[in-house]
PDBML (XML) file of the C-alpha atoms, coordinates in Angstrom:
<?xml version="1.0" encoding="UTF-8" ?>
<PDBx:datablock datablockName="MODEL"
   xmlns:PDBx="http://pdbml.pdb.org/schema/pdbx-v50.xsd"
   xmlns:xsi="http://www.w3.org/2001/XMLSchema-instance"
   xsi:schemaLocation="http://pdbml.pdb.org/schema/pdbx-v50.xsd pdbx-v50.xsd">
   <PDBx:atom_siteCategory>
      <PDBx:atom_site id="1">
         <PDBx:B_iso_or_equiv>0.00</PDBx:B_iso_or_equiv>
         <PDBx:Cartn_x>-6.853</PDBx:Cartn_x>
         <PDBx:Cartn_y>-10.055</PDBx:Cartn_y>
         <PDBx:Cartn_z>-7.961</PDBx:Cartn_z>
         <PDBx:auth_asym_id>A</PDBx:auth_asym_id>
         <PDBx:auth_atom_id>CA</PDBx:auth_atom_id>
         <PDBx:auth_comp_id>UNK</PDBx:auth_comp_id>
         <PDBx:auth_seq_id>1</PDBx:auth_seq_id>
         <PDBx:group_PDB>ATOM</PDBx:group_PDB>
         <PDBx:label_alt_id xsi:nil="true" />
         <PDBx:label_asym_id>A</PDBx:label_asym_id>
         <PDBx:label_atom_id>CA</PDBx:label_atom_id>
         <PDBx:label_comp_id>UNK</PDBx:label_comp_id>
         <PDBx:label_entity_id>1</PDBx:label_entity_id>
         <PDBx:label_seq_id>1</PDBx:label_seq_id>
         <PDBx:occupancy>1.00</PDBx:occupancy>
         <PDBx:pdbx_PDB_model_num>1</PDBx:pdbx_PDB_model_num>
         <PDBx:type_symbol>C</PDBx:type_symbol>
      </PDBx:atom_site>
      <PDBx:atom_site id="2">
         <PDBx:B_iso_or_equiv>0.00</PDBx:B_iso_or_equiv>
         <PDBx:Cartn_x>-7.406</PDBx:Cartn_x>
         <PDBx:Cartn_y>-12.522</PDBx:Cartn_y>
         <PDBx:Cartn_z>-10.753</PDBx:Cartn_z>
         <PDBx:auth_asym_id>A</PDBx:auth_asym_id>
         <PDBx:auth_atom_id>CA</PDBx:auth_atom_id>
         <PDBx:auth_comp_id>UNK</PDBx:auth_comp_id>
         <PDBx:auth_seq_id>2</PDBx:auth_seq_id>
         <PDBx:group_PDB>ATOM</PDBx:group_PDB>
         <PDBx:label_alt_id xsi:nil="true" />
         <PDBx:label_asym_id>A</PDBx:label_asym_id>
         <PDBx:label_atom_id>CA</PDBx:label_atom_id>
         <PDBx:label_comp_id>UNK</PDBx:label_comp_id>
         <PDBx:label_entity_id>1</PDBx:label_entity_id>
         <PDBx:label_seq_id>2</PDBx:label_seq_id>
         <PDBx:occupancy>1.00</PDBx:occupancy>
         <PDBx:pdbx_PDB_model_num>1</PDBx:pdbx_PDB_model_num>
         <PDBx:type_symbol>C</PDBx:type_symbol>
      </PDBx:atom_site>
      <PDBx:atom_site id="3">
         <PDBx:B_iso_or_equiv>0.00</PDBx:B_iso_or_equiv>
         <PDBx:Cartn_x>-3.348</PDBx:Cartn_x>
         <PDBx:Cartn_y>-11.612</PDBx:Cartn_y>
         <PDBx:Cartn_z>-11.951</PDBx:Cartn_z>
         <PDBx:auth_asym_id>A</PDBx:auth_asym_id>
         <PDBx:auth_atom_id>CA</PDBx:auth_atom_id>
         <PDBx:auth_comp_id>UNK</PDBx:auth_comp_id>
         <PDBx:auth_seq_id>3</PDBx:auth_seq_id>
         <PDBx:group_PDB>ATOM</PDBx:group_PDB>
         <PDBx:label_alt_id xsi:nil="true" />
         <PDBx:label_asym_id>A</PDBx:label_asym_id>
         <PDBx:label_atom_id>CA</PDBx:label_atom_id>
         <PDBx:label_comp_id>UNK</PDBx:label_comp_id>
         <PDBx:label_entity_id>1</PDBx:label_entity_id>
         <PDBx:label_seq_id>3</PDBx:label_seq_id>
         <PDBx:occupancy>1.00</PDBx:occupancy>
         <PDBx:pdbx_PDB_model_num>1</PDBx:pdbx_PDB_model_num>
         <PDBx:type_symbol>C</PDBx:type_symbol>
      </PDBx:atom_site>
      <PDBx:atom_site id="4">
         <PDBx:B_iso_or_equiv>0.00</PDBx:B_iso_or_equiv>
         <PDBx:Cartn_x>-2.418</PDBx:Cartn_x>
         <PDBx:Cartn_y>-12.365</PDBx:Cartn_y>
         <PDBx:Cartn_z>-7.947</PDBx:Cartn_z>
         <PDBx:auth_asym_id>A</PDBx:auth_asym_id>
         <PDBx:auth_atom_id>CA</PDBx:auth_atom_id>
         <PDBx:auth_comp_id>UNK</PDBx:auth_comp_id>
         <PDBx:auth_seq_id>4</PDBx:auth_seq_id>
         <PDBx:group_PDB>ATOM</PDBx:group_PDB>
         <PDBx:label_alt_id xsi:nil="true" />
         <PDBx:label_asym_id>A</PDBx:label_asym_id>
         <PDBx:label_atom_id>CA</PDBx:label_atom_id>
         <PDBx:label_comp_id>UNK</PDBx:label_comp_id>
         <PDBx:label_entity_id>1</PDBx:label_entity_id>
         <PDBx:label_seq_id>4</PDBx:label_seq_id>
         <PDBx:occupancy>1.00</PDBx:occupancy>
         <PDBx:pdbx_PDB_model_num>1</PDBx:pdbx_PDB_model_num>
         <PDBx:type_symbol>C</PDBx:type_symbol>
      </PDBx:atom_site>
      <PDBx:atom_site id="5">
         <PDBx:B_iso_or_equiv>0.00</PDBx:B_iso_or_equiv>
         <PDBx:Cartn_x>-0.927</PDBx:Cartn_x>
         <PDBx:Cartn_y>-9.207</PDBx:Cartn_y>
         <PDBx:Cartn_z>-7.735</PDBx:Cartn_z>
         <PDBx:auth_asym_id>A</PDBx:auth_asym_id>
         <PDBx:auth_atom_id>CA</PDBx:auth_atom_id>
         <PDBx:auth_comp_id>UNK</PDBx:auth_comp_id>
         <PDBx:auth_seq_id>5</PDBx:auth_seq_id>
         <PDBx:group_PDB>ATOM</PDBx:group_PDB>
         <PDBx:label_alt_id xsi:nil="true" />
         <PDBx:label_asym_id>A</PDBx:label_asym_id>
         <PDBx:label_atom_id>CA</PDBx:label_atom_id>
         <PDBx:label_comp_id>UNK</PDBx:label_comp_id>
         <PDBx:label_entity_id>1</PDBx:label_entity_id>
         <PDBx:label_seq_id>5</PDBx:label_seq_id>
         <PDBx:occupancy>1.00</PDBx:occupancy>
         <PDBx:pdbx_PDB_model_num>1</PDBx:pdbx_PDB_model_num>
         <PDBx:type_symbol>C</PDBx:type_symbol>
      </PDBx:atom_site>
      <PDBx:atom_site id="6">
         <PDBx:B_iso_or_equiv>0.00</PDBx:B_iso_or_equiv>
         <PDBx:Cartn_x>-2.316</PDBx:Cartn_x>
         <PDBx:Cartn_y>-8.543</PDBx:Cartn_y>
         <PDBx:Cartn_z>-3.649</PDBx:Cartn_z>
         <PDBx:auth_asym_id>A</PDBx:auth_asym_id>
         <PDBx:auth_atom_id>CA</PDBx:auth_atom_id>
         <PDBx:auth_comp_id>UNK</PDBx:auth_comp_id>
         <PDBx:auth_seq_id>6</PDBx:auth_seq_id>
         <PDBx:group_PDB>ATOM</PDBx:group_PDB>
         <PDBx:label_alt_id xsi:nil="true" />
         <PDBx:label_asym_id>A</PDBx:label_asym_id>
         <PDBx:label_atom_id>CA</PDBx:label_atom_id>
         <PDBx:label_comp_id>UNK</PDBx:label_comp_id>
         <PDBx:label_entity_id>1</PDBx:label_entity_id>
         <PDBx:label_seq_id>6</PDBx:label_seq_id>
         <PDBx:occupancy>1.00</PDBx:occupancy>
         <PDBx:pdbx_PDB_model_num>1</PDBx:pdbx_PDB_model_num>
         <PDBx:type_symbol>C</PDBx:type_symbol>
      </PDBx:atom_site>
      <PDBx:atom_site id="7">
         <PDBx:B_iso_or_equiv>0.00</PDBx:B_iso_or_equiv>
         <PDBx:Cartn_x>0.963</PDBx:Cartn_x>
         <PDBx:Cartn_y>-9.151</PDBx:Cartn_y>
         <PDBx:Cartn_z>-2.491</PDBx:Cartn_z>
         <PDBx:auth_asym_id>A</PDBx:auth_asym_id>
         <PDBx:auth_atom_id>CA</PDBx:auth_atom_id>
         <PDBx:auth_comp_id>UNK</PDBx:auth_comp_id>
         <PDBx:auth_seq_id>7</PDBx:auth_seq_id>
         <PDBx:group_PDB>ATOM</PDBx:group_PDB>
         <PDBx:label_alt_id xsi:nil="true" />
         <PDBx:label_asym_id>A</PDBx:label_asym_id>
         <PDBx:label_atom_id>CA</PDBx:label_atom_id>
         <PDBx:label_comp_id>UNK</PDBx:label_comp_id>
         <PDBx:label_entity_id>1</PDBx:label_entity_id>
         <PDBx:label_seq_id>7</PDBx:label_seq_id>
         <PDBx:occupancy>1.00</PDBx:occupancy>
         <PDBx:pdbx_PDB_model_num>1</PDBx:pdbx_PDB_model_num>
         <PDBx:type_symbol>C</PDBx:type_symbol>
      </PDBx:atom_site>
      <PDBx:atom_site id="8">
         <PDBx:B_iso_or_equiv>0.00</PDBx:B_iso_or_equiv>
         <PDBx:Cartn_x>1.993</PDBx:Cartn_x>
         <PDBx:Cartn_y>-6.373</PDBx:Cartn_y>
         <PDBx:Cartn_z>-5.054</PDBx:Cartn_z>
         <PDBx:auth_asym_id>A</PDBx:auth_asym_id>
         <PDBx:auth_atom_id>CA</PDBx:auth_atom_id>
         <PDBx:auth_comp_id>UNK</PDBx:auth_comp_id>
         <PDBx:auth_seq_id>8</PDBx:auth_seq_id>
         <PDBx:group_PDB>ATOM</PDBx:group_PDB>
         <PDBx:label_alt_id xsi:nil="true" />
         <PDBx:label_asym_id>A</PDBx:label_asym_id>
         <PDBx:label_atom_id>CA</PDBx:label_atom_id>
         <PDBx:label_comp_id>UNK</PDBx:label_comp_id>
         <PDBx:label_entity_id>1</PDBx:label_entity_id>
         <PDBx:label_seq_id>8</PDBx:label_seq_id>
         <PDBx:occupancy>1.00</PDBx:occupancy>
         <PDBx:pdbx_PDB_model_num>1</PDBx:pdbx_PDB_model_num>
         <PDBx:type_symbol>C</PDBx:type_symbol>
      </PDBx:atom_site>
      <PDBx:atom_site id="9">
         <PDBx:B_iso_or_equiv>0.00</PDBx:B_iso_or_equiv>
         <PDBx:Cartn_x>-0.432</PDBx:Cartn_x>
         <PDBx:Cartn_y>-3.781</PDBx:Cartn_y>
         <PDBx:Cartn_z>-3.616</PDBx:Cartn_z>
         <PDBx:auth_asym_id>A</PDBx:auth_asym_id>
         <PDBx:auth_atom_id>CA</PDBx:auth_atom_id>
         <PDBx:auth_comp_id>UNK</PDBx:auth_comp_id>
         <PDBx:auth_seq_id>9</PDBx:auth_seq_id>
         <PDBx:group_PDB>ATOM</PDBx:group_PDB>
         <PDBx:label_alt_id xsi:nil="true" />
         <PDBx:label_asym_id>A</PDBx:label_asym_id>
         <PDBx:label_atom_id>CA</PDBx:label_atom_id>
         <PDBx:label_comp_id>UNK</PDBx:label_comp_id>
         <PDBx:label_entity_id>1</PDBx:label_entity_id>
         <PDBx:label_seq_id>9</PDBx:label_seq_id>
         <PDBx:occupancy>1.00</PDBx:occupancy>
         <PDBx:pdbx_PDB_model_num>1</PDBx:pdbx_PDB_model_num>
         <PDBx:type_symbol>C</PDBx:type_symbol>
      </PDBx:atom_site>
      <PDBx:atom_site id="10">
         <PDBx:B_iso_or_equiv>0.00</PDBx:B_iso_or_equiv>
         <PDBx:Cartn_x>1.161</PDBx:Cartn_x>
         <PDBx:Cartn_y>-4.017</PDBx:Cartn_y>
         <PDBx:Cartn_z>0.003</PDBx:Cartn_z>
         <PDBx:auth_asym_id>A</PDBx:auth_asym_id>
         <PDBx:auth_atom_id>CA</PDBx:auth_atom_id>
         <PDBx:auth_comp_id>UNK</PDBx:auth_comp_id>
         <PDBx:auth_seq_id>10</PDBx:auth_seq_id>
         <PDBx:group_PDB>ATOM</PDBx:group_PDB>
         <PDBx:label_alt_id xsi:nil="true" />
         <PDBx:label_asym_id>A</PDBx:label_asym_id>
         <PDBx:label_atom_id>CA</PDBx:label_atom_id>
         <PDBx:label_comp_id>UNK</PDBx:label_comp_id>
         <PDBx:label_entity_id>1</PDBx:label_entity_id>
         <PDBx:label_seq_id>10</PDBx:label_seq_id>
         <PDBx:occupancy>1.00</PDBx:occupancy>
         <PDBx:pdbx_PDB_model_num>1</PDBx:pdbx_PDB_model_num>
         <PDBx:type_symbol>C</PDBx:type_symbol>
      </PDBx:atom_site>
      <PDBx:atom_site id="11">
         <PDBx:B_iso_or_equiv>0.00</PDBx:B_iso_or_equiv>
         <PDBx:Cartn_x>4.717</PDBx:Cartn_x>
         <PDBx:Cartn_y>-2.891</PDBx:Cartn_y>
         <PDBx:Cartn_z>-1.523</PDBx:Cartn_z>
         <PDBx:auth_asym_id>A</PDBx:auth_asym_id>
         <PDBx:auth_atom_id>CA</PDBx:auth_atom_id>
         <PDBx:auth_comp_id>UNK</PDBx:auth_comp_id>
         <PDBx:auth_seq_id>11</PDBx:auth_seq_id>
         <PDBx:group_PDB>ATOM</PDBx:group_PDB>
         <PDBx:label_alt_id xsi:nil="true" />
         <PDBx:label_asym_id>A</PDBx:label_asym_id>
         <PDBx:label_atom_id>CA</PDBx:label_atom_id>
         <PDBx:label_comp_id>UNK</PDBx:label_comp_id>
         <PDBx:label_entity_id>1</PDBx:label_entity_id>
         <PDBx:label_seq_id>11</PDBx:label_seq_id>
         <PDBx:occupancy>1.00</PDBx:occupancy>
         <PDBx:pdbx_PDB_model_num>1</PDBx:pdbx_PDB_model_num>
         <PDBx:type_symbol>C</PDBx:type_symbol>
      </PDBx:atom_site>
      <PDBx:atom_site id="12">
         <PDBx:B_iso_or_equiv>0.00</PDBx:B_iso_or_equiv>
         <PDBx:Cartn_x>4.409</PDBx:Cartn_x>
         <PDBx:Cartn_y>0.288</PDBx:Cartn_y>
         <PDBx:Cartn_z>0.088</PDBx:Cartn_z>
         <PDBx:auth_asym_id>A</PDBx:auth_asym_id>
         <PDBx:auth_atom_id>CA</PDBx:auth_atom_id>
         <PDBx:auth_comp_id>UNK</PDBx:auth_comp_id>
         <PDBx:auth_seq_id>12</PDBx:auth_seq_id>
         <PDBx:group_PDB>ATOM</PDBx:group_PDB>
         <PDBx:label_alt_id xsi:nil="true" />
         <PDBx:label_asym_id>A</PDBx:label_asym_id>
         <PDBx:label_atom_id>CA</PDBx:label_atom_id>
         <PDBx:label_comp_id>UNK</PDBx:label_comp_id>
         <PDBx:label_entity_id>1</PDBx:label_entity_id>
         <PDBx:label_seq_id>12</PDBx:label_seq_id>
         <PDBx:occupancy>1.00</PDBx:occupancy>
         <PDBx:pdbx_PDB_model_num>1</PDBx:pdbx_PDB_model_num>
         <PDBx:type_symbol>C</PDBx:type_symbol>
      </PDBx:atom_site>
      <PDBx:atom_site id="13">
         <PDBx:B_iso_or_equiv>0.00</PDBx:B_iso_or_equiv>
         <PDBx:Cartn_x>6.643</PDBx:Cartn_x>
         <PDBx:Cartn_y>1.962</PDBx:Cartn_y>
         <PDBx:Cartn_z>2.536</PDBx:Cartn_z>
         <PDBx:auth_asym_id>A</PDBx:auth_asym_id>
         <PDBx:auth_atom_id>CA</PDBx:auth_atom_id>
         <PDBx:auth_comp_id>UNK</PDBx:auth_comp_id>
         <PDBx:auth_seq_id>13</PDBx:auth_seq_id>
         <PDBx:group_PDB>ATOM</PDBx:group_PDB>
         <PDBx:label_alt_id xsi:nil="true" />
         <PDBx:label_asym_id>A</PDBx:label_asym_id>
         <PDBx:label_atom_id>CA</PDBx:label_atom_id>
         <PDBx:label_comp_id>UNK</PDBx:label_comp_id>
         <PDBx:label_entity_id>1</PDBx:label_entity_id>
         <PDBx:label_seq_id>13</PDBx:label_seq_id>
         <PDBx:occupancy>1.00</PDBx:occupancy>
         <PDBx:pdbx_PDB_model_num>1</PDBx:pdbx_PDB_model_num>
         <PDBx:type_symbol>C</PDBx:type_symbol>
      </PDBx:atom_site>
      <PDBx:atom_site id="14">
         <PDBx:B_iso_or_equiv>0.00</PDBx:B_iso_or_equiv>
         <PDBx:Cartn_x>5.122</PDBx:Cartn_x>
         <PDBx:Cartn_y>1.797</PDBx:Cartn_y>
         <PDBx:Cartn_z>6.046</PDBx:Cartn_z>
         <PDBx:auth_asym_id>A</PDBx:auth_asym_id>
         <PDBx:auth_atom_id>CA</PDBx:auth_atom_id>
         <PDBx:auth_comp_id>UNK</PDBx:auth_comp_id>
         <PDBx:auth_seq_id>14</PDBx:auth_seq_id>
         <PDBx:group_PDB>ATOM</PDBx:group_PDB>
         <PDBx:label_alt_id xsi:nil="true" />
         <PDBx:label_asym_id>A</PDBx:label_asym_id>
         <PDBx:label_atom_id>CA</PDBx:label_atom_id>
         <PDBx:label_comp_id>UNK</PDBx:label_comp_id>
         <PDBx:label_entity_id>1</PDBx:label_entity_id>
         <PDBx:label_seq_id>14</PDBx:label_seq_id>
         <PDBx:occupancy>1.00</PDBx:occupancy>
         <PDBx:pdbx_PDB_model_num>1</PDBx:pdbx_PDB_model_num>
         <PDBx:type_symbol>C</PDBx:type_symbol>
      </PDBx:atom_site>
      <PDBx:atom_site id="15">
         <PDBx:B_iso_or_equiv>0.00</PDBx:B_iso_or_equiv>
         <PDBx:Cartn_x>6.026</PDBx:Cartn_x>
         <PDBx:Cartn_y>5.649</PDBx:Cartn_y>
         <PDBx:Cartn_z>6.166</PDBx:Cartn_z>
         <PDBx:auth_asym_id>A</PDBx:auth_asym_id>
         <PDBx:auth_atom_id>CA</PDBx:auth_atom_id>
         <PDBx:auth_comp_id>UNK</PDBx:auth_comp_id>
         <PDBx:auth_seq_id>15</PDBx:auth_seq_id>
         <PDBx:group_PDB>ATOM</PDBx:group_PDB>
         <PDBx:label_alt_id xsi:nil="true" />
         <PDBx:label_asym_id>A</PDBx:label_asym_id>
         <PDBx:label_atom_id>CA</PDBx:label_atom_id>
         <PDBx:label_comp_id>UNK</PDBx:label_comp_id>
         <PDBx:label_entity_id>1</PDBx:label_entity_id>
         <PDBx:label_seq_id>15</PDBx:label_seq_id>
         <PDBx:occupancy>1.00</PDBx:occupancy>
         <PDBx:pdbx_PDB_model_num>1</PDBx:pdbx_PDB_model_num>
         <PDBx:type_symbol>C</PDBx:type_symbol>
      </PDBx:atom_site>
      <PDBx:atom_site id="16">
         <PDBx:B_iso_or_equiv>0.00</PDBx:B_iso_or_equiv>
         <PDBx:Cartn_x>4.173</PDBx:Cartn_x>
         <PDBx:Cartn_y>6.502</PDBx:Cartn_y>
         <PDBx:Cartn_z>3.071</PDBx:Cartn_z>
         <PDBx:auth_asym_id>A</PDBx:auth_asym_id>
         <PDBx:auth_atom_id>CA</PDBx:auth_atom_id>
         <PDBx:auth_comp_id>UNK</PDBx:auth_comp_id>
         <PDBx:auth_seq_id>16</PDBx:auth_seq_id>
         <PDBx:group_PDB>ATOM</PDBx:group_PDB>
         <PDBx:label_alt_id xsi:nil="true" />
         <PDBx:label_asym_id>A</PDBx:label_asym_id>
         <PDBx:label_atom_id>CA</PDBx:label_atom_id>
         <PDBx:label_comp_id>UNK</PDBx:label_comp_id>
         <PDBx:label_entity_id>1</PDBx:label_entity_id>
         <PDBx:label_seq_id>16</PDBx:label_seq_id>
         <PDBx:occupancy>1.00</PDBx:occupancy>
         <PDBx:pdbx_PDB_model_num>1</PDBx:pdbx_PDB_model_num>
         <PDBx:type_symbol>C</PDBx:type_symbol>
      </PDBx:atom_site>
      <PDBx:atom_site id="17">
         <PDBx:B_iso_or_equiv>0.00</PDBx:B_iso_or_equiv>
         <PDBx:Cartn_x>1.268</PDBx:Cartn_x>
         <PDBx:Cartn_y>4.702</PDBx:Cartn_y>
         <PDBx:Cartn_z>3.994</PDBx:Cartn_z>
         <PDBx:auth_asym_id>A</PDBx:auth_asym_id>
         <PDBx:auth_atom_id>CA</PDBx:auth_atom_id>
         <PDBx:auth_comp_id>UNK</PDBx:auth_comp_id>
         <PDBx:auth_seq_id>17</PDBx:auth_seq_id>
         <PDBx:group_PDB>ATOM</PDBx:group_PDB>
         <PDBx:label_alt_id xsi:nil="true" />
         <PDBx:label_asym_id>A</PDBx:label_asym_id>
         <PDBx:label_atom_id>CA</PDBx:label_atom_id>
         <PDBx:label_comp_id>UNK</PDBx:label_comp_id>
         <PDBx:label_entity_id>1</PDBx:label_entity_id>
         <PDBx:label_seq_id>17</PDBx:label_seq_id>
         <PDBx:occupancy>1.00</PDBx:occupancy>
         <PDBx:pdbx_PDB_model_num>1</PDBx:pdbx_PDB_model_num>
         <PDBx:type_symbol>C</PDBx:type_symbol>
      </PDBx:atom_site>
      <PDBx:atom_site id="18">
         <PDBx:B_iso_or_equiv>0.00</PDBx:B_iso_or_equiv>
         <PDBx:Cartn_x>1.095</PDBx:Cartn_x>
         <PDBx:Cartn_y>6.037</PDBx:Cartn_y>
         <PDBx:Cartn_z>7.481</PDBx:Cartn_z>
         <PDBx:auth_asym_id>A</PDBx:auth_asym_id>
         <PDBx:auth_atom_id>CA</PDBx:auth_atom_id>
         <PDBx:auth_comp_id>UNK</PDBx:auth_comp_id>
         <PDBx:auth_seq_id>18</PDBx:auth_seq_id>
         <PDBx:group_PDB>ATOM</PDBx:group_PDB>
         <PDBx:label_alt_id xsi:nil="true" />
         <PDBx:label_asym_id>A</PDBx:label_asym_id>
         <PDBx:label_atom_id>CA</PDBx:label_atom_id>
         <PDBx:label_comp_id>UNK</PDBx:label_comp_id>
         <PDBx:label_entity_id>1</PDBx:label_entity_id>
         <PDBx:label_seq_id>18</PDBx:label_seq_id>
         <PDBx:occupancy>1.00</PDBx:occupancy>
         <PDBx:pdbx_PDB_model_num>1</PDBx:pdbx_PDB_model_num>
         <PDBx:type_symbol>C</PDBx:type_symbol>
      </PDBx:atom_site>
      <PDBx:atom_site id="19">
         <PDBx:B_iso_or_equiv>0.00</PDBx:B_iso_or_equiv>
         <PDBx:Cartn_x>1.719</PDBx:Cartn_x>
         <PDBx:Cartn_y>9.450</PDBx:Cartn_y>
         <PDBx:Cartn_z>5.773</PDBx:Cartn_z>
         <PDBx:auth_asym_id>A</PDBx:auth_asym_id>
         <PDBx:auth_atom_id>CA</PDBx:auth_atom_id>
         <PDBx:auth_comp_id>UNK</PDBx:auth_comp_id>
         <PDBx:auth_seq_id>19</PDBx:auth_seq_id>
         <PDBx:group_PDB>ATOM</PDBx:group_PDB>
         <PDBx:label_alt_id xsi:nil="true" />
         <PDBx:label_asym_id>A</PDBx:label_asym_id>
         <PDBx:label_atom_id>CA</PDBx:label_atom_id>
         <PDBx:label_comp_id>UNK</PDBx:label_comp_id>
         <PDBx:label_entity_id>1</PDBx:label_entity_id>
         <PDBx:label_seq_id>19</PDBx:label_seq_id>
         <PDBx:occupancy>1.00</PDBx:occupancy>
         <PDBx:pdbx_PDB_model_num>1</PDBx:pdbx_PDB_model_num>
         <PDBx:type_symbol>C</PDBx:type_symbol>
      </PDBx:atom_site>
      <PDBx:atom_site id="20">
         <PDBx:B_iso_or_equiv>0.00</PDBx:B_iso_or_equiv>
         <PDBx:Cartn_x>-1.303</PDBx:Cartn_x>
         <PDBx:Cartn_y>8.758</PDBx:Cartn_y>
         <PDBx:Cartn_z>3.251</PDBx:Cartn_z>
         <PDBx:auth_asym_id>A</PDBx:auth_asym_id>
         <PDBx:auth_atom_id>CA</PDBx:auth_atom_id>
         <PDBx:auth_comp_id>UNK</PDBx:auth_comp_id>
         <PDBx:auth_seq_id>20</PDBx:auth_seq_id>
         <PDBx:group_PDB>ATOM</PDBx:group_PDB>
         <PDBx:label_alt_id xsi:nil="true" />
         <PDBx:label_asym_id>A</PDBx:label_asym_id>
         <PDBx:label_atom_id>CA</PDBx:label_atom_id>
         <PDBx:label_comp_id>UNK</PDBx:label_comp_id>
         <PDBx:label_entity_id>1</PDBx:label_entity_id>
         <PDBx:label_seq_id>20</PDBx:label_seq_id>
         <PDBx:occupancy>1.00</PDBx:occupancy>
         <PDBx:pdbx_PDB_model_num>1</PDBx:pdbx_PDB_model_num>
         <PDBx:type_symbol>C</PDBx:type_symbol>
      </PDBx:atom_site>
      <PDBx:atom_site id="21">
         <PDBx:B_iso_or_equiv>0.00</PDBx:B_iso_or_equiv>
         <PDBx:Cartn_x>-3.167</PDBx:Cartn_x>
         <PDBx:Cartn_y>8.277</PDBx:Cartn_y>
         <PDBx:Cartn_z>6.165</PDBx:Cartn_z>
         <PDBx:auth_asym_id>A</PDBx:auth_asym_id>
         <PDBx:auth_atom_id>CA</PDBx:auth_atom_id>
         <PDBx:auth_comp_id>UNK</PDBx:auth_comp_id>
         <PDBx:auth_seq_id>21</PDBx:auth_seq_id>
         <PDBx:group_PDB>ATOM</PDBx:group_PDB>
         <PDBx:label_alt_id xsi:nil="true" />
         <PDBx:label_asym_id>A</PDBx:label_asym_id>
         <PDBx:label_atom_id>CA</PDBx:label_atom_id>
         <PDBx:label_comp_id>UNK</PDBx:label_comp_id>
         <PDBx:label_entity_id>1</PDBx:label_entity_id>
         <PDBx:label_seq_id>21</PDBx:label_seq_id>
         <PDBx:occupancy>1.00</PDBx:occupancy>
         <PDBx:pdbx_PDB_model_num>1</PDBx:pdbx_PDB_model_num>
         <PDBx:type_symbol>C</PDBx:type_symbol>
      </PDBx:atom_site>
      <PDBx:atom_site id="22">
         <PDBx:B_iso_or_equiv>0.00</PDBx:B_iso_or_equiv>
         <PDBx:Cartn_x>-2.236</PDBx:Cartn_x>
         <PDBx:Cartn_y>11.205</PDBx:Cartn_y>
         <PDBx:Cartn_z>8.643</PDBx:Cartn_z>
         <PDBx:auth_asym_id>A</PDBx:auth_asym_id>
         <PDBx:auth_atom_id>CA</PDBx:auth_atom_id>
         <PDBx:auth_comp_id>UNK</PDBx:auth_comp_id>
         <PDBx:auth_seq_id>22</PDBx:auth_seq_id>
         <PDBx:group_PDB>ATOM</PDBx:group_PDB>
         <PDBx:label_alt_id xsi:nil="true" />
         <PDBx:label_asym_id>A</PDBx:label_asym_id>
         <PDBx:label_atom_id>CA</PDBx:label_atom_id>
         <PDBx:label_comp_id>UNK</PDBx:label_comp_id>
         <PDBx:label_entity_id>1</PDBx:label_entity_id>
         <PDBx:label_seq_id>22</PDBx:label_seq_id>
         <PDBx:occupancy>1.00</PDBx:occupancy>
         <PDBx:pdbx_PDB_model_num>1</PDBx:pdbx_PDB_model_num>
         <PDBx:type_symbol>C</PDBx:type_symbol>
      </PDBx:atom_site>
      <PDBx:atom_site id="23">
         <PDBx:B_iso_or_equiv>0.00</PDBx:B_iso_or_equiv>
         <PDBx:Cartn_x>-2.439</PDBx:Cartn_x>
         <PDBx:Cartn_y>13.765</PDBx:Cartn_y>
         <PDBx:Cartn_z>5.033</PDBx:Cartn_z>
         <PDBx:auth_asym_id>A</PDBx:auth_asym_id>
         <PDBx:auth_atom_id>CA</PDBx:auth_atom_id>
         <PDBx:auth_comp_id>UNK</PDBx:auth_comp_id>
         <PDBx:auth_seq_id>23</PDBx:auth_seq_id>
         <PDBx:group_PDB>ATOM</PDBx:group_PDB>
         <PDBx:label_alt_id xsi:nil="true" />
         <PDBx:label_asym_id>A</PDBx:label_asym_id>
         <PDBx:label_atom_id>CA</PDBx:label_atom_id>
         <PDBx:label_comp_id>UNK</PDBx:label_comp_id>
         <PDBx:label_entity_id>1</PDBx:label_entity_id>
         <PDBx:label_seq_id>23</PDBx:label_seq_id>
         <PDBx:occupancy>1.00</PDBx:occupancy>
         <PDBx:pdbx_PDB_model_num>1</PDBx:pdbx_PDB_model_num>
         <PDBx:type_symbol>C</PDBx:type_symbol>
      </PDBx:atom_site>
      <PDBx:atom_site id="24">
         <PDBx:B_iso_or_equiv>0.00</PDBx:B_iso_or_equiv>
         <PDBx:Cartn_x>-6.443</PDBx:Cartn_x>
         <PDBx:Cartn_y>12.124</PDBx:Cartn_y>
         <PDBx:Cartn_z>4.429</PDBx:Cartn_z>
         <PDBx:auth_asym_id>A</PDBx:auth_asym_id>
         <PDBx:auth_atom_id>CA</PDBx:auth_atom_id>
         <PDBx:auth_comp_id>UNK</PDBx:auth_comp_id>
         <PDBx:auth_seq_id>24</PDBx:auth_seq_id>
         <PDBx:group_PDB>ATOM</PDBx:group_PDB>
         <PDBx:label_alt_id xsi:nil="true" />
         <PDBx:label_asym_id>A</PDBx:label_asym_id>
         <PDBx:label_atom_id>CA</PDBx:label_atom_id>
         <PDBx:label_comp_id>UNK</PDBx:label_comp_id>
         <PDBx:label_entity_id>1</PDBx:label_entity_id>
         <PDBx:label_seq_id>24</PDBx:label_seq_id>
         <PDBx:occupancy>1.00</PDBx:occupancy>
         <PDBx:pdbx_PDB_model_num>1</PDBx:pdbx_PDB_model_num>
         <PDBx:type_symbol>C</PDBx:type_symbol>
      </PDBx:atom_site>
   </PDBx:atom_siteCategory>
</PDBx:datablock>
């Protein structure tokens, strides 16, 4: 947070994060 790297962190494919999701 302090290197402003939030942005960064929402870099991820919306189908791998809806995939993280569904797999959890």
């Amino acid at each position: 947070g302090m290197l402003r790297m939030g942005q960064w962190f929402r870099a991820v494919s919306p189908a791998v994060v809806r995939g993280m999701l569904a797999g959890i």
